[in-house]
PDB file of N, CA and C in Angstrom:
ATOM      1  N   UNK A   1      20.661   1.694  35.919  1.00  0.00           N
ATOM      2  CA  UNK A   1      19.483   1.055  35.373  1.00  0.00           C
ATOM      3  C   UNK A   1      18.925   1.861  34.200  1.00  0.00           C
ATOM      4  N   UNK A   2      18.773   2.814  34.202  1.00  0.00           N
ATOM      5  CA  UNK A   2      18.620   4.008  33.280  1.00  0.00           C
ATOM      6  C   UNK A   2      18.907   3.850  31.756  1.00  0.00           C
ATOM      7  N   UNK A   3      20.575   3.596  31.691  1.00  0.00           N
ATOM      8  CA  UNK A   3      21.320   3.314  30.964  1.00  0.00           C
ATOM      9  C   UNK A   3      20.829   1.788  30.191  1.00  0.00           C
ATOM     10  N   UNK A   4      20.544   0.980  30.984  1.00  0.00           N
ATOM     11  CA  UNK A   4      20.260  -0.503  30.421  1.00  0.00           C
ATOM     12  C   UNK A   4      19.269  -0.552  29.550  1.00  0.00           C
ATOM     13  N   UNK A   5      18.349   0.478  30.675  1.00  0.00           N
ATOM     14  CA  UNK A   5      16.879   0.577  29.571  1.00  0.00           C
ATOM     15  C   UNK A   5      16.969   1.091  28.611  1.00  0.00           C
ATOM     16  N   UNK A   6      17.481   2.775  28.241  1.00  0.00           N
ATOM     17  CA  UNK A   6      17.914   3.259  27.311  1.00  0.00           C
ATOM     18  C   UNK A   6      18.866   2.373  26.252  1.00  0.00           C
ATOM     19  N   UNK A   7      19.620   1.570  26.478  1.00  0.00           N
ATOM     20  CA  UNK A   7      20.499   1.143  25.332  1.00  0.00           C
ATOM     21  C   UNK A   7      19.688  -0.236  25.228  1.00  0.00           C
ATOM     22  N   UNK A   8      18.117  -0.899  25.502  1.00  0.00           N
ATOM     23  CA  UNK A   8      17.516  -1.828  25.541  1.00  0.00           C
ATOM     24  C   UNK A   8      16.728  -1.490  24.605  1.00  0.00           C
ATOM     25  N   UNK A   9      16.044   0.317  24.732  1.00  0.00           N
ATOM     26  CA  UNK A   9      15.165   0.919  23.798  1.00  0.00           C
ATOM     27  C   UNK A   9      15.420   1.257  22.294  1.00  0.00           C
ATOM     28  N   UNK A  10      17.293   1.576  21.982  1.00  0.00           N
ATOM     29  CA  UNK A  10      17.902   1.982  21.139  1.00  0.00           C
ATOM     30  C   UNK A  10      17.989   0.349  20.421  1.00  0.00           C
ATOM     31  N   UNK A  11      18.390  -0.775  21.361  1.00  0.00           N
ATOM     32  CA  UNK A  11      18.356  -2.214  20.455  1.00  0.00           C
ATOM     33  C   UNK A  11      17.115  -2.209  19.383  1.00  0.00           C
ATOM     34  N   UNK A  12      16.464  -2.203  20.444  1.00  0.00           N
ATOM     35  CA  UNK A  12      15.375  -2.716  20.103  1.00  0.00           C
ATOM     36  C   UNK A  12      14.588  -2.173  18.706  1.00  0.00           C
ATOM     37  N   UNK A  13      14.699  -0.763  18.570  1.00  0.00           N
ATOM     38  CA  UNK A  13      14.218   0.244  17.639  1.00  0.00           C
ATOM     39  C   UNK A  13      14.530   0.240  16.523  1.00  0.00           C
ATOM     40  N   UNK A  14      16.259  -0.502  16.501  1.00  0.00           N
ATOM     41  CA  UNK A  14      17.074  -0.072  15.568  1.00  0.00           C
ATOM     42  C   UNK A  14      16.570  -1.905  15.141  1.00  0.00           C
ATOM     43  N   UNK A  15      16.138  -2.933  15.459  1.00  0.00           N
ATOM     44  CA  UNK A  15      16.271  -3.942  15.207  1.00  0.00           C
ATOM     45  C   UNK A  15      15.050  -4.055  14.303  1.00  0.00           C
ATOM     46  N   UNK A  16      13.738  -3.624  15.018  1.00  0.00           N
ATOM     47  CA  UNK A  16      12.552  -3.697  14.134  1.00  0.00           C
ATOM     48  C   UNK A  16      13.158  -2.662  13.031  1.00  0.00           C
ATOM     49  N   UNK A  17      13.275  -1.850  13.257  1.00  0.00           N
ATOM     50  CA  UNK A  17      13.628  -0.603  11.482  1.00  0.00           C
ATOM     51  C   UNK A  17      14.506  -2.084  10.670  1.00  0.00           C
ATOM     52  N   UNK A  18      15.425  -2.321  10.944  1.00  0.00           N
ATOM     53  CA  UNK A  18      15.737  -3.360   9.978  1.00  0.00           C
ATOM     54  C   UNK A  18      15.026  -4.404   9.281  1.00  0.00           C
ATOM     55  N   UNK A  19      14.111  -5.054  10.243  1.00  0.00           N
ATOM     56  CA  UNK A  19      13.207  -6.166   9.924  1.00  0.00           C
ATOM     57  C   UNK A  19      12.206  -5.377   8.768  1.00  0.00           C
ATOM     58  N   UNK A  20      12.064  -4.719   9.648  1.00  0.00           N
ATOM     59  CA  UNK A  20      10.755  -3.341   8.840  1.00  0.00           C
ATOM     60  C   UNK A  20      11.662  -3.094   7.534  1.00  0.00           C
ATOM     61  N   UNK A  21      12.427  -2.521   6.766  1.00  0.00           N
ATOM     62  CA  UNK A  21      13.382  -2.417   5.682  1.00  0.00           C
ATOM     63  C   UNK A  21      13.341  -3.774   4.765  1.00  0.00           C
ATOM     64  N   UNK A  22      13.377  -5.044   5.695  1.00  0.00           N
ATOM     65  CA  UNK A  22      14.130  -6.034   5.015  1.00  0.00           C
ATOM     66  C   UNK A  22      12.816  -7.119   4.361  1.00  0.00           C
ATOM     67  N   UNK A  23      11.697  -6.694   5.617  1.00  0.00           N
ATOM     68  CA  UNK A  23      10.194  -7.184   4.553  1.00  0.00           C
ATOM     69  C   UNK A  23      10.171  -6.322   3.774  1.00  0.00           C
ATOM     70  N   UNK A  24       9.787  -5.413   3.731  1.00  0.00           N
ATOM     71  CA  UNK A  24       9.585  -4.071   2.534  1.00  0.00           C
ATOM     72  C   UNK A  24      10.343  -4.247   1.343  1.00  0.00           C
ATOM     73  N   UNK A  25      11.677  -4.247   1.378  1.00  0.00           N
ATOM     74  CA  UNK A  25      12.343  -4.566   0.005  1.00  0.00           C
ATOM     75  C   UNK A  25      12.232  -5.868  -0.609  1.00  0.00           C
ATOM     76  N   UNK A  26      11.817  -6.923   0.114  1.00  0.00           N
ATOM     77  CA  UNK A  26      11.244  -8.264  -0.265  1.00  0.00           C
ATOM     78  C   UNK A  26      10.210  -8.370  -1.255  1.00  0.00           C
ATOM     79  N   UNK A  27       8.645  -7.482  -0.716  1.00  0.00           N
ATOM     80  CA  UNK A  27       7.768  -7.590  -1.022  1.00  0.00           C
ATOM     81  C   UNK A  27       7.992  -6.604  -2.391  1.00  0.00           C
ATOM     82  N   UNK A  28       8.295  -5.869  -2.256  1.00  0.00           N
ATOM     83  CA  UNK A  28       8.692  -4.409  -3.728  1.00  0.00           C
ATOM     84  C   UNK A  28       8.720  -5.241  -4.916  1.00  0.00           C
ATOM     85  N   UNK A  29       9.395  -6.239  -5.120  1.00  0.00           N
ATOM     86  CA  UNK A  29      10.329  -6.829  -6.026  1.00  0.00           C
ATOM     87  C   UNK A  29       9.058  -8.176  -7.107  1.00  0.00           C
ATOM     88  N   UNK A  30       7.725  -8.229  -6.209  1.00  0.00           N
ATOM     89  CA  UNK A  30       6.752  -8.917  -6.728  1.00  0.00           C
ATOM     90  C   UNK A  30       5.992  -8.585  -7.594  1.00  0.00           C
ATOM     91  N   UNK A  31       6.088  -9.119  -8.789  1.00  0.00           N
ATOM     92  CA  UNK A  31       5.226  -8.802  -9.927  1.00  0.00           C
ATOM     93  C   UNK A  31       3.753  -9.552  -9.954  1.00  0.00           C
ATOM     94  N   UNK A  32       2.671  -8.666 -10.378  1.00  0.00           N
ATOM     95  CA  UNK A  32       1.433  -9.592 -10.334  1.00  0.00           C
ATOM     96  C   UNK A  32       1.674 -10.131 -11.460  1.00  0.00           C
ATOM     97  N   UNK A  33       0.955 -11.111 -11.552  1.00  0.00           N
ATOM     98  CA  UNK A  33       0.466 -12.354 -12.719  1.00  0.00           C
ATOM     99  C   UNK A  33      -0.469 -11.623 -13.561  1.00  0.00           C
ATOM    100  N   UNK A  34      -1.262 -11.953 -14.774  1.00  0.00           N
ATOM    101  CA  UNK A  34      -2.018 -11.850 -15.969  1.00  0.00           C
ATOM    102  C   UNK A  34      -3.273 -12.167 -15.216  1.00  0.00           C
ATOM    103  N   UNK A  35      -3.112 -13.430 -14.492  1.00  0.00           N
ATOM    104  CA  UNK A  35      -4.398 -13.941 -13.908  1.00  0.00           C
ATOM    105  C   UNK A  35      -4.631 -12.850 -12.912  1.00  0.00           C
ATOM    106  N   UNK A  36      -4.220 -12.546 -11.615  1.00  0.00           N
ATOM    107  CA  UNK A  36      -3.901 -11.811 -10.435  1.00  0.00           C
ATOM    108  C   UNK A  36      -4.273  -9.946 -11.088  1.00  0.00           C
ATOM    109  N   UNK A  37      -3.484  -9.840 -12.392  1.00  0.00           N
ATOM    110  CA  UNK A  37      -3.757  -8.358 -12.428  1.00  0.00           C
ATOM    111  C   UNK A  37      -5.227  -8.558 -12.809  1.00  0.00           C
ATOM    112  N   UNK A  38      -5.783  -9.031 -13.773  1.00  0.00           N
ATOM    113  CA  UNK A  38      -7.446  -9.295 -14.065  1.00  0.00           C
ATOM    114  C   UNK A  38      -8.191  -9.195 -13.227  1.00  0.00           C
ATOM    115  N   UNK A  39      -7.677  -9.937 -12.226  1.00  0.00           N
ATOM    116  CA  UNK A  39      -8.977 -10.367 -10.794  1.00  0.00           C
ATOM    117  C   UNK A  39      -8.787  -8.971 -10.292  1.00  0.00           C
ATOM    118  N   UNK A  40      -7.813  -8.508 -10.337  1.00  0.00           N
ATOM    119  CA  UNK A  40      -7.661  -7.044  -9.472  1.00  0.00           C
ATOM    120  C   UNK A  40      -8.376  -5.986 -10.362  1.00  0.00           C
ATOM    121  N   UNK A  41      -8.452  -5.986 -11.733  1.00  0.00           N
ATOM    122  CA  UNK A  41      -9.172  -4.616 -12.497  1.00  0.00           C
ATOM    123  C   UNK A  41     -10.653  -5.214 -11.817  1.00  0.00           C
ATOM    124  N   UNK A  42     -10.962  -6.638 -12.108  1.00  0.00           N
ATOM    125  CA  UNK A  42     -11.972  -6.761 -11.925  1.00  0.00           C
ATOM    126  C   UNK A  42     -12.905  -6.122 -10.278  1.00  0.00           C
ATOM    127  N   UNK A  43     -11.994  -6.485  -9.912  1.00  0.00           N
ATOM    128  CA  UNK A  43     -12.782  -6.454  -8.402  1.00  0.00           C
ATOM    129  C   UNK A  43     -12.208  -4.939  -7.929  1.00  0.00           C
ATOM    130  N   UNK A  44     -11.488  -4.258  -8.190  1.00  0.00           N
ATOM    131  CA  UNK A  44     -11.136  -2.333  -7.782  1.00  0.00           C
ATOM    132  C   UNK A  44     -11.217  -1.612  -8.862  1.00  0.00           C
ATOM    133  N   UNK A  45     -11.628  -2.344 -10.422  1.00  0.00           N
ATOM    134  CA  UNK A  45     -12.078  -1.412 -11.597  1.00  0.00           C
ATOM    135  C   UNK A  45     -10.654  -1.103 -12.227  1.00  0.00           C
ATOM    136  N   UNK A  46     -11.064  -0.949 -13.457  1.00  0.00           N
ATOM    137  CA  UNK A  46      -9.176  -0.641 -14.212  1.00  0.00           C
ATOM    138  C   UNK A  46      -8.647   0.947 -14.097  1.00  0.00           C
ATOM    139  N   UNK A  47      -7.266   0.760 -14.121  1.00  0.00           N
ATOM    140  CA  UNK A  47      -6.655   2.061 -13.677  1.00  0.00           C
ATOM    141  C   UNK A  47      -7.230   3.652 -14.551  1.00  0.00           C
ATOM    142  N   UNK A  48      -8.354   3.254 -15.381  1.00  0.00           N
ATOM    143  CA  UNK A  48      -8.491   4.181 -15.869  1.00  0.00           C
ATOM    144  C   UNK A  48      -9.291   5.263 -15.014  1.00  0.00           C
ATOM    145  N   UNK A  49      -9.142   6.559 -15.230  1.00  0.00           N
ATOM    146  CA  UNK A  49     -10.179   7.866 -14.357  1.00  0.00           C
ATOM    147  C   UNK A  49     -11.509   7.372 -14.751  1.00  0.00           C
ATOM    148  N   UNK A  50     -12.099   8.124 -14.296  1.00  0.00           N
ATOM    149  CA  UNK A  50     -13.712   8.526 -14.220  1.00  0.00           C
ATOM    150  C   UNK A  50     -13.720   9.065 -15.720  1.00  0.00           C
ATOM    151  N   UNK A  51     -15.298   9.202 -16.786  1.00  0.00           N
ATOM    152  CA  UNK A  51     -15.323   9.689 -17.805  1.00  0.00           C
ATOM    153  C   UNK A  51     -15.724  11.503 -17.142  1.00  0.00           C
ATOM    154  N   UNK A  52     -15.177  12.226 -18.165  1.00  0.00           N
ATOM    155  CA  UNK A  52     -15.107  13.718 -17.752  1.00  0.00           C
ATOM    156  C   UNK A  52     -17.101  13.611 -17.588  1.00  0.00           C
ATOM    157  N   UNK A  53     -17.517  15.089 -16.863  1.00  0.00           N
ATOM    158  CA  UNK A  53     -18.780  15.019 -16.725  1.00  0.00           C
ATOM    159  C   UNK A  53     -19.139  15.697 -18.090  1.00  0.00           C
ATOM    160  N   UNK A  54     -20.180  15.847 -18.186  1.00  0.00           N
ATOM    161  CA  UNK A  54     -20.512  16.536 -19.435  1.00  0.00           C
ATOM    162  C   UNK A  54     -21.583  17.698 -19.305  1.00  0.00           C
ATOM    163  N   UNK A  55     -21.795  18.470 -19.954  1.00  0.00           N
ATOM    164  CA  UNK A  55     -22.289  20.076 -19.799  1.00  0.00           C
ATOM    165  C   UNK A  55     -23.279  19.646 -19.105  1.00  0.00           C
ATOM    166  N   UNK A  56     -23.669  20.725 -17.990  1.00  0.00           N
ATOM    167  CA  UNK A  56     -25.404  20.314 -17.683  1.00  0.00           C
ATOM    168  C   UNK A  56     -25.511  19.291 -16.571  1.00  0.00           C
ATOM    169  N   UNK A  57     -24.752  18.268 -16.362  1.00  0.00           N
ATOM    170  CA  UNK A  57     -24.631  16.803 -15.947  1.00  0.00           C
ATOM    171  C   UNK A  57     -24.541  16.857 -14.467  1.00  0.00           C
ATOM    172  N   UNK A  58     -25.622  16.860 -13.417  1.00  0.00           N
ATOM    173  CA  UNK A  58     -25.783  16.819 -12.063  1.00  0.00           C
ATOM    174  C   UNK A  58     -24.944  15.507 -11.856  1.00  0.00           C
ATOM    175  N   UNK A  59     -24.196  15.561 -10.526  1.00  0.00           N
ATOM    176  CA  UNK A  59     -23.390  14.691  -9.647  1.00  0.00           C
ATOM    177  C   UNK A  59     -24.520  13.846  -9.380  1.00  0.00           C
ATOM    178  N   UNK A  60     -25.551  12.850  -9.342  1.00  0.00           N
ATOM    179  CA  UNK A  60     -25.971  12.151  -8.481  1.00  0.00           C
ATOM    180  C   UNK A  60     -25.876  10.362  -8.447  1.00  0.00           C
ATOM    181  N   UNK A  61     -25.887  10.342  -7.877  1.00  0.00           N
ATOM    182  CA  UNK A  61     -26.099   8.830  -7.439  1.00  0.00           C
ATOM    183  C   UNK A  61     -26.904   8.126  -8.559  1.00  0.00           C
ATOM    184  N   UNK A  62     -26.722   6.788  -9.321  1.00  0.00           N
ATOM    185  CA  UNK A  62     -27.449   6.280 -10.659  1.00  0.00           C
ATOM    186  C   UNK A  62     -28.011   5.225  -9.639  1.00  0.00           C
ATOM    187  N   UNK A  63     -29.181   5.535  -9.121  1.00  0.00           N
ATOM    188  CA  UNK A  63     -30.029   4.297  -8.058  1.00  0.00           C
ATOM    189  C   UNK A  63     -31.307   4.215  -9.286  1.00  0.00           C
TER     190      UNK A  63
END
């Protein structure tokens, strides 16, 4: 019985890692749209950094 389970656990493991592999390289391969990248700067801000701080210039919160 041991054995059954063990080579039930090894199916099984090795079956999701594949599935798991075979969405993953699916999804990789998707390019956003013009429309889709926009909505995305818009709504998480564009890939650019933060502006450097400047001399003097306390961290706080702009409330």
């Amino acid at each position: 019985m041991n054995r059954a389970n063990a080579l039930l656990l090894v199916t099984l493991s090795l079956s999701m890692a594949a599935i798991t592999l075979n969405v993953t390289s699916r999804d990789s391969g998707k390019l956003l749209t013009d429309e889709q990248r926009s909505a995305q700067e818009r709504f998480f801000g564009s890939g650019s950094g933060l502006p450097p701080i400047k001399d003097a210039q306390e961290m706080r919160p702009r409330w």
